[in-house]
Protein backbone atom coordinates (compact mmCIF):
# COMPACT_ATOMS: atom_id res chain seq x y z
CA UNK A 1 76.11 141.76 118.26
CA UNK A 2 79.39 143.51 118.07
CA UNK A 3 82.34 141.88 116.09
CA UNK A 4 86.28 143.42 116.49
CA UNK A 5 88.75 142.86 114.09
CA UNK A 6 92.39 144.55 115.26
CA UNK A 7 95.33 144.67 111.90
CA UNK A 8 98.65 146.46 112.06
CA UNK A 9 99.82 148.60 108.83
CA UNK A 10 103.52 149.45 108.73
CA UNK A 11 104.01 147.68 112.03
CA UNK A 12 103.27 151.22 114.00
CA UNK A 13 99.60 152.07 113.17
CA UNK A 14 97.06 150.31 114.59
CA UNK A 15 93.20 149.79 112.56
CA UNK A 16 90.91 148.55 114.75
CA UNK A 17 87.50 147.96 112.88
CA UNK A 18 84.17 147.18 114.68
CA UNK A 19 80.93 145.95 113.29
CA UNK A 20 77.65 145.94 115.05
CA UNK A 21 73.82 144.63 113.62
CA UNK A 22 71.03 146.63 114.31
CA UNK A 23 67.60 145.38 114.75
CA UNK A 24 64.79 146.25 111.60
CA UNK A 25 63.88 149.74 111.64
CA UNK A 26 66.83 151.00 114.15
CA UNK A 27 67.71 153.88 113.81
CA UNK A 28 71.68 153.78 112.58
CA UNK A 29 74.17 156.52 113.81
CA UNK A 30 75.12 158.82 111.41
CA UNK A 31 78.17 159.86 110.67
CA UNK A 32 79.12 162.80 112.30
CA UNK A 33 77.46 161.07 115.32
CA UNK A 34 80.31 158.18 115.16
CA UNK A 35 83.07 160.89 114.53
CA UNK A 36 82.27 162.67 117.60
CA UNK A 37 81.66 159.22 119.83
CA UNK A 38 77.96 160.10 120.62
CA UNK A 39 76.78 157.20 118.01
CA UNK A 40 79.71 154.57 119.11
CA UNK A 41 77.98 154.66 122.83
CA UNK A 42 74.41 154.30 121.27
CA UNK A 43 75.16 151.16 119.49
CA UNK A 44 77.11 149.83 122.15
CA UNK A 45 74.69 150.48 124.87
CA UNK A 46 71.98 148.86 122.16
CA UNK A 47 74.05 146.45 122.03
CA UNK A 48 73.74 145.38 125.70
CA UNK A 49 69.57 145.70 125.43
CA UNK A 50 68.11 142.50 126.31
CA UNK A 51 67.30 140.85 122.98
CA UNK A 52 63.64 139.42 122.16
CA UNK A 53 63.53 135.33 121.96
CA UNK A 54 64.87 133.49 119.11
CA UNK A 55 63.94 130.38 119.78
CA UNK A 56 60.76 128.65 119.99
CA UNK A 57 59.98 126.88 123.55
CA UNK A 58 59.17 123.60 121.25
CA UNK A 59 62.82 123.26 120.38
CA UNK A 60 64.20 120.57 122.07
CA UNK A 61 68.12 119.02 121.71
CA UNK A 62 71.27 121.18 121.12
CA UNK A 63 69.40 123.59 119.22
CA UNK A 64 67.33 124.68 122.49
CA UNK A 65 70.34 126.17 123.73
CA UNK A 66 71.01 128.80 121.05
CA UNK A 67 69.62 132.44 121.89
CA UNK A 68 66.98 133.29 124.42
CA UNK A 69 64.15 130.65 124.55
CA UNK A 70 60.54 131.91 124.41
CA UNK A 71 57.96 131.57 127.09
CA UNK A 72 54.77 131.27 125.08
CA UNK A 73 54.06 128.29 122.65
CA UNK A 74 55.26 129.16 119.04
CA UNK A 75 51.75 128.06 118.03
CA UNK A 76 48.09 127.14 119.66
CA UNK A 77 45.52 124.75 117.76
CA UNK A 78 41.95 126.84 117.28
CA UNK A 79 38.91 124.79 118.45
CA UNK A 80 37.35 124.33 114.98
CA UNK A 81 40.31 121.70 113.82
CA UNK A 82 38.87 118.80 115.25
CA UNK A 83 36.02 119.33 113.20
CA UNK A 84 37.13 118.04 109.48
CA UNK A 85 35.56 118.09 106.57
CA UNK A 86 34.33 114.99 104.72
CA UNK A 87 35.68 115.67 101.10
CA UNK A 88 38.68 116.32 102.91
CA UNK A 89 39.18 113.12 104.57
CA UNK A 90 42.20 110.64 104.08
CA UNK A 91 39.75 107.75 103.44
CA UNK A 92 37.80 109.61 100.77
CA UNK A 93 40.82 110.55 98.54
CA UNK A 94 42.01 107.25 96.42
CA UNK A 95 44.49 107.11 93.41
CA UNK A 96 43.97 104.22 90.34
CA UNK A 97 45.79 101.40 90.68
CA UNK A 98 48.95 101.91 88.20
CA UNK A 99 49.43 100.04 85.20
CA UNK A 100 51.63 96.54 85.70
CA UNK A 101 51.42 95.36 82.61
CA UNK A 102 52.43 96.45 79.15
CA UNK A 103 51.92 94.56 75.31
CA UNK A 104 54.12 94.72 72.74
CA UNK A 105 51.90 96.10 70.44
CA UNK A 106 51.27 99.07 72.95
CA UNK A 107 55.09 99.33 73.52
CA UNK A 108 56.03 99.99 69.42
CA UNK A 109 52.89 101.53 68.90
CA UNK A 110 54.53 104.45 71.32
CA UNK A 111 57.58 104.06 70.46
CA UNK A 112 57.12 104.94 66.89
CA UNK A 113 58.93 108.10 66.00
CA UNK A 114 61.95 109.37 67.65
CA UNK A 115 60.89 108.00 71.49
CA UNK A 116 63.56 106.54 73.15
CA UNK A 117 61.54 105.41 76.25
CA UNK A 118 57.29 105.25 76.40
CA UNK A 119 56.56 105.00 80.46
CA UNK A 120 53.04 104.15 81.12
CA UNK A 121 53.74 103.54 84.67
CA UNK A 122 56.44 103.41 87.57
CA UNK A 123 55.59 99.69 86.54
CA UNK A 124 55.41 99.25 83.18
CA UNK A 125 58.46 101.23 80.44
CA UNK A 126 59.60 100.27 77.76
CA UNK A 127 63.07 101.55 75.68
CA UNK A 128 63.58 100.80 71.93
């Protein structure tokens, strides 16, 4: 992905400055290789390589049109799911019923000390 970036010193030089990305691992140019030209044509013509797909074929909406859309599912469901296990269930996991209520004795008996709020549930605080 090559950027260009032209600016004018004194009004008669011209800087031109180009950046390119690399893919993991690539193999950069080195220097002398960019001073002679031979590493300017390798990352150009790496450049125009076809890229790999960067987007999922599940993406749907505006974001299915960025980069080059897959052609095999991002993900595949193994067999064994459908088999769950009972401790695992939704209906076997249940919470206790929070507290609702709260005395006044059990409100300053907490709140004895330097406590500026005792919550014994989302339901029941108190604040002295």
């Amino acid at each position: 992905m090559p950027g260009t970036t032209t600016a004018t010193a004194d009004g008669s030089n011209q800087l031109t400055a180009r950046t390119f990305m690399l893919a993991p691992g690539a193999a950069a140019p080195s220097l002398d290789e960019l001073k002679t030209g031979a590493g300017m044509t390798r990352l150009v013509t790496a450049d125009m390589q076809e890229d790999a797909p960067t987007t999922p074929m599940e993406v749907v909406g505006p974001a299915a049109s960025y980069g080059k859309q897959a052609s095999t599912p991002a993900a595949v469901a193994s067999g064994q799911q459908s088999a769950a296990l009972p401790f695992l269930a939704p209906e076997a996991l249940s919470y206790p019923e929070p507290a609702r209520a709260m005395t006044l004795d059990e409100c300053k008996r907490n709140m004895a000390g330097a406590s500026q709020v005792y919550i014994k549930s989302r339901f029941a605080v108190c604040r002295g």
